[in-house]
N, C-alpha and C. Protein backbone atom coordinates (compact mmCIF):
# COMPACT_ATOMS: atom_id res chain seq x y z
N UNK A 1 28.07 16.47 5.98
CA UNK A 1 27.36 15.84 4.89
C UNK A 1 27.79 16.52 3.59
N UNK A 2 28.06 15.61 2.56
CA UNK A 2 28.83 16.23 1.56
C UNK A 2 27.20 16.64 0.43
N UNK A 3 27.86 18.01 -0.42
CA UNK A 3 26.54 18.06 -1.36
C UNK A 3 25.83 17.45 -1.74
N UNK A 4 26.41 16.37 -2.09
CA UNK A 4 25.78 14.92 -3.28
C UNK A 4 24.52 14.30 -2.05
N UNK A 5 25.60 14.23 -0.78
CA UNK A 5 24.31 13.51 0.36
C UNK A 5 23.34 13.85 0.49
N UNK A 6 23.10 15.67 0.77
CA UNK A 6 22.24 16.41 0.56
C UNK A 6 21.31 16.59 -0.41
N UNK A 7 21.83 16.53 -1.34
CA UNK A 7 20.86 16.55 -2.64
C UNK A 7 19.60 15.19 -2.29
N UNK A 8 18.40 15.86 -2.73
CA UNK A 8 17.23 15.15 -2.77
C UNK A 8 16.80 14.63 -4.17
N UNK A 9 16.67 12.97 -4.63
CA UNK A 9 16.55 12.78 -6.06
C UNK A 9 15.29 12.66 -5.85
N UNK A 10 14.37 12.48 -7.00
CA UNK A 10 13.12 12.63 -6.84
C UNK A 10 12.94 10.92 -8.42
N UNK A 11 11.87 10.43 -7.92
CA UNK A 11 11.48 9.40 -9.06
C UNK A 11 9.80 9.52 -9.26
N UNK A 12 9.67 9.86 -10.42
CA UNK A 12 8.04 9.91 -10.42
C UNK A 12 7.60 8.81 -11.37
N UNK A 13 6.16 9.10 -11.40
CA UNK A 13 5.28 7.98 -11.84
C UNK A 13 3.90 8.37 -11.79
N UNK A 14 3.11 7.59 -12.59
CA UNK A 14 1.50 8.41 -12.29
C UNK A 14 1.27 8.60 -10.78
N UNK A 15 0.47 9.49 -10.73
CA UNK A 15 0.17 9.92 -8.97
C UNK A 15 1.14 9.76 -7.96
N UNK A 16 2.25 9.79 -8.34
CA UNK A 16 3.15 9.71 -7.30
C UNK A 16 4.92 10.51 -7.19
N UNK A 17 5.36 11.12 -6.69
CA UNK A 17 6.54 11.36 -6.61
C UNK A 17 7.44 10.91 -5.19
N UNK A 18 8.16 10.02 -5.99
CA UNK A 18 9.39 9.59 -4.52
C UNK A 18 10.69 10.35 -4.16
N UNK A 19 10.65 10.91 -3.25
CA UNK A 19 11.90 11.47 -3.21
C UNK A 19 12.65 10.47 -1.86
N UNK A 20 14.10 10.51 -1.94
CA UNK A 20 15.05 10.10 -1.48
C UNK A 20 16.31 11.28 -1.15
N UNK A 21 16.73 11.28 0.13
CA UNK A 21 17.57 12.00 0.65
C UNK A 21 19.04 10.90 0.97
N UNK A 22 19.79 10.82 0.21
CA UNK A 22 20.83 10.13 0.91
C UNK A 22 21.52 9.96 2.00
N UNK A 23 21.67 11.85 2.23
CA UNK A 23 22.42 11.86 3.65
C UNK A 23 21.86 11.45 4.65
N UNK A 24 20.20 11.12 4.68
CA UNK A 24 19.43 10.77 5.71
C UNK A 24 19.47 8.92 6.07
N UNK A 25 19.75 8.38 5.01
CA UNK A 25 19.26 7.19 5.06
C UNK A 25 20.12 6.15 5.87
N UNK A 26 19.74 5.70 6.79
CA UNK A 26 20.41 4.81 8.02
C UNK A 26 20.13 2.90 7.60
N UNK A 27 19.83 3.01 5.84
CA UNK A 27 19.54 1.96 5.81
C UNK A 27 18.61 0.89 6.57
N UNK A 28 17.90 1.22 6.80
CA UNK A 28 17.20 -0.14 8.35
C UNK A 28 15.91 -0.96 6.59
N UNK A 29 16.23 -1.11 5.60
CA UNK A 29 15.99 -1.92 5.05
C UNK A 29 14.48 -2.25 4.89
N UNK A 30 13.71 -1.20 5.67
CA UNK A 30 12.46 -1.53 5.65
C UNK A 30 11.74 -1.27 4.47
N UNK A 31 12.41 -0.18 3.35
CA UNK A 31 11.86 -0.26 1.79
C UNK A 31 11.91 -1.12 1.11
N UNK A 32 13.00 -1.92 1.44
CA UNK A 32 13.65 -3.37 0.31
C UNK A 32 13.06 -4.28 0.93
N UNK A 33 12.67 -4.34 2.09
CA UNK A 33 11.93 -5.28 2.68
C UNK A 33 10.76 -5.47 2.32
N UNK A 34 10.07 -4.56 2.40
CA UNK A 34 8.81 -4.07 2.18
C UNK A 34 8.01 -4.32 1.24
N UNK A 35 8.73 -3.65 -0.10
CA UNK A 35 8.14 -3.60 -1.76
C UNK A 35 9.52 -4.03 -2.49
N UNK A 36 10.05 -4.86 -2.28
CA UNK A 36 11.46 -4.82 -3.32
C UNK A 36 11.12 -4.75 -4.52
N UNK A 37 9.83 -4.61 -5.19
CA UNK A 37 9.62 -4.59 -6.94
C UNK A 37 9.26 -2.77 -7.49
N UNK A 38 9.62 -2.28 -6.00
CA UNK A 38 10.08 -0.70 -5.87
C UNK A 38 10.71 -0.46 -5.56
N UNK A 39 11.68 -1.14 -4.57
CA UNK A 39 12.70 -0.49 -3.62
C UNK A 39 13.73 -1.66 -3.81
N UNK A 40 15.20 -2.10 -4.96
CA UNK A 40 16.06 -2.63 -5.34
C UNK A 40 16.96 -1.99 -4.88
N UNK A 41 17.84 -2.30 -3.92
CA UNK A 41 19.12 -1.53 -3.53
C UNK A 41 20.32 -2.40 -4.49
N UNK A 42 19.93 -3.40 -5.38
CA UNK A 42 21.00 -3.79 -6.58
C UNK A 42 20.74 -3.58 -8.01
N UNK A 43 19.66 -2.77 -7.99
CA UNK A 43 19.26 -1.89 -8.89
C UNK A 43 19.88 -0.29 -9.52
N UNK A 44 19.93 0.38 -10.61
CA UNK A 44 20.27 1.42 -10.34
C UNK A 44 19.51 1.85 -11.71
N UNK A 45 18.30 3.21 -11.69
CA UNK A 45 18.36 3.34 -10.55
C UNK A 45 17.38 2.85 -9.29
N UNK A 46 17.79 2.88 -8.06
CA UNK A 46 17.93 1.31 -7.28
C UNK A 46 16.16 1.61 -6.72
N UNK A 47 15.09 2.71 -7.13
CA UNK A 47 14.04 3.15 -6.94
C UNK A 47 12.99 3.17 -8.41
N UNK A 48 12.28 2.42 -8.26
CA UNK A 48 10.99 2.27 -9.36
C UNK A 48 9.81 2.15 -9.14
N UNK A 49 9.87 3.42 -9.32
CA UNK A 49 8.02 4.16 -8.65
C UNK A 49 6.83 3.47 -9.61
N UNK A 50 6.98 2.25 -10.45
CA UNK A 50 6.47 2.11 -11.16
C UNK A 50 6.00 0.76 -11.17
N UNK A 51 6.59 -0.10 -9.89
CA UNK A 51 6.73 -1.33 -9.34
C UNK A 51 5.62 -1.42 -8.82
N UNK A 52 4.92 -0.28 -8.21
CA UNK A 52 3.68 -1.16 -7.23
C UNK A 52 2.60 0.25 -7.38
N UNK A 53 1.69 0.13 -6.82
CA UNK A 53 0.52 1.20 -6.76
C UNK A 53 1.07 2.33 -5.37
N UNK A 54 0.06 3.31 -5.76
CA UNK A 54 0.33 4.33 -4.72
C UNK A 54 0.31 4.33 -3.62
N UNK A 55 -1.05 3.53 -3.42
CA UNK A 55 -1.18 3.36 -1.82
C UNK A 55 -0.58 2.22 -1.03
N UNK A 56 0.51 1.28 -2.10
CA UNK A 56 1.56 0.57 -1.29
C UNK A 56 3.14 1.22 -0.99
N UNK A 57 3.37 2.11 -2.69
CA UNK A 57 4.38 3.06 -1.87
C UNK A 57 4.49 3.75 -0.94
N UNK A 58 2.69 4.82 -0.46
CA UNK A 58 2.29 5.16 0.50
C UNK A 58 3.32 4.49 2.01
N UNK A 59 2.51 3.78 1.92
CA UNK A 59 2.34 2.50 3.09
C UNK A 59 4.03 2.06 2.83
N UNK A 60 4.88 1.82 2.28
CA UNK A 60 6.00 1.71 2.99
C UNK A 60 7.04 2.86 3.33
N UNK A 61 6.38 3.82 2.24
CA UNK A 61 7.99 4.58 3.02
C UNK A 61 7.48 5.86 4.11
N UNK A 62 5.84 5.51 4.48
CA UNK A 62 5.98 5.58 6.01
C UNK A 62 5.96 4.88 7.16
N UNK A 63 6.63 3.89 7.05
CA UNK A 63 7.52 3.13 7.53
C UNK A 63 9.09 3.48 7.67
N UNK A 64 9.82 4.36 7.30
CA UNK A 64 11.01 4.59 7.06
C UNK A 64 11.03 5.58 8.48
N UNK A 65 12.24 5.12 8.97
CA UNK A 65 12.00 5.67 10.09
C UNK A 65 13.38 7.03 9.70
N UNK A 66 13.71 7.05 8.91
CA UNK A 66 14.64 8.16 8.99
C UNK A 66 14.37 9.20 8.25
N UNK A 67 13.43 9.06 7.69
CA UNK A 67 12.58 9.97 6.56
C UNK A 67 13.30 10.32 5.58
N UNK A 68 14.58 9.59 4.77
CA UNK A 68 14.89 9.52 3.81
C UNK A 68 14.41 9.20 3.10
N UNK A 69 13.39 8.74 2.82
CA UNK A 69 12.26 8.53 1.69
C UNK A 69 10.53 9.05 2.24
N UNK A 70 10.32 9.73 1.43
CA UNK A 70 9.53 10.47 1.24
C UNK A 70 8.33 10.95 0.11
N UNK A 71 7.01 11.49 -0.07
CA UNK A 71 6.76 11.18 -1.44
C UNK A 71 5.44 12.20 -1.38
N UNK A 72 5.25 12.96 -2.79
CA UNK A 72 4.22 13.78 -3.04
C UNK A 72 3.33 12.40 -4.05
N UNK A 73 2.15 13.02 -3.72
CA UNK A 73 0.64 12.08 -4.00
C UNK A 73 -0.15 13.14 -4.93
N UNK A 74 -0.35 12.78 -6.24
CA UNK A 74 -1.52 13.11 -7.15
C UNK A 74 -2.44 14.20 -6.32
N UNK A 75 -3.26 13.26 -4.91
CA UNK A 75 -3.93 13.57 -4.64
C UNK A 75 -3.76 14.38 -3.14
N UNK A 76 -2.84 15.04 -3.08
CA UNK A 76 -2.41 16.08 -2.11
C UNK A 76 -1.34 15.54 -1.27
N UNK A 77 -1.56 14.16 -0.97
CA UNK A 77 -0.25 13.91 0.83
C UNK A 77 0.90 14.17 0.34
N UNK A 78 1.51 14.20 1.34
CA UNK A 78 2.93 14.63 1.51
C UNK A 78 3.31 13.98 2.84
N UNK A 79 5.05 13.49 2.67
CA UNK A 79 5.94 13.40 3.50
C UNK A 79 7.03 13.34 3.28
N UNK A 80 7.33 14.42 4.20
CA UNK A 80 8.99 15.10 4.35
C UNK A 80 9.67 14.62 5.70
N UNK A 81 10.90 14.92 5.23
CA UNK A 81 11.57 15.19 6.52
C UNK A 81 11.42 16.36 7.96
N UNK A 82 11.13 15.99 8.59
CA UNK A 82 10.81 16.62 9.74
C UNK A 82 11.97 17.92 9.67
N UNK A 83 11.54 19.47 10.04
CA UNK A 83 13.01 20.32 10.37
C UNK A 83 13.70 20.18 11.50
N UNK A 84 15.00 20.23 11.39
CA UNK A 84 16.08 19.74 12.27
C UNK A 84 16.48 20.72 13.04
């Protein structure tokens, strides 16, 4: 995995921070599926934490089954990538 993959970008917004891992992401489309007025993969940049409320970003990107997307909450949650 090259640096750039590795690197984690982060997109915030009130009560919310999204982070995205590239090297993780297996694509299975379930963010763009999901919320596309957050999750634009013909967008750049292709993540806008600003598209929907918290507790729908919540709610899709745990759905992501590769845990390339991920996200800190105002109000404490968290989800990361599992250690490998």
């Amino acid at each position: 995995m090259s640096e750039e993959q590795a690197r984690i970008r982060e997109y915030g917004a009130p009560g919310i921070v999204i982070t995205w891992e590239p090297g993780r992401c297996q694509h299975s489309t379930n963010c763009v599926r999901g919320l596309p007025q957050v999750f634009d993969n013909q967008a750049r940049p292709w993540i806008d934490p600003t598209g929907a409320g918290v507790e729908d970003i919540v709610s899709t990107i745990d759905r992501c089954p590769s845990f390339a997307l991920g996200y800190r909450t105002e109000d404490g949650r968290t989800r990361t990538a599992p250690s490998e």
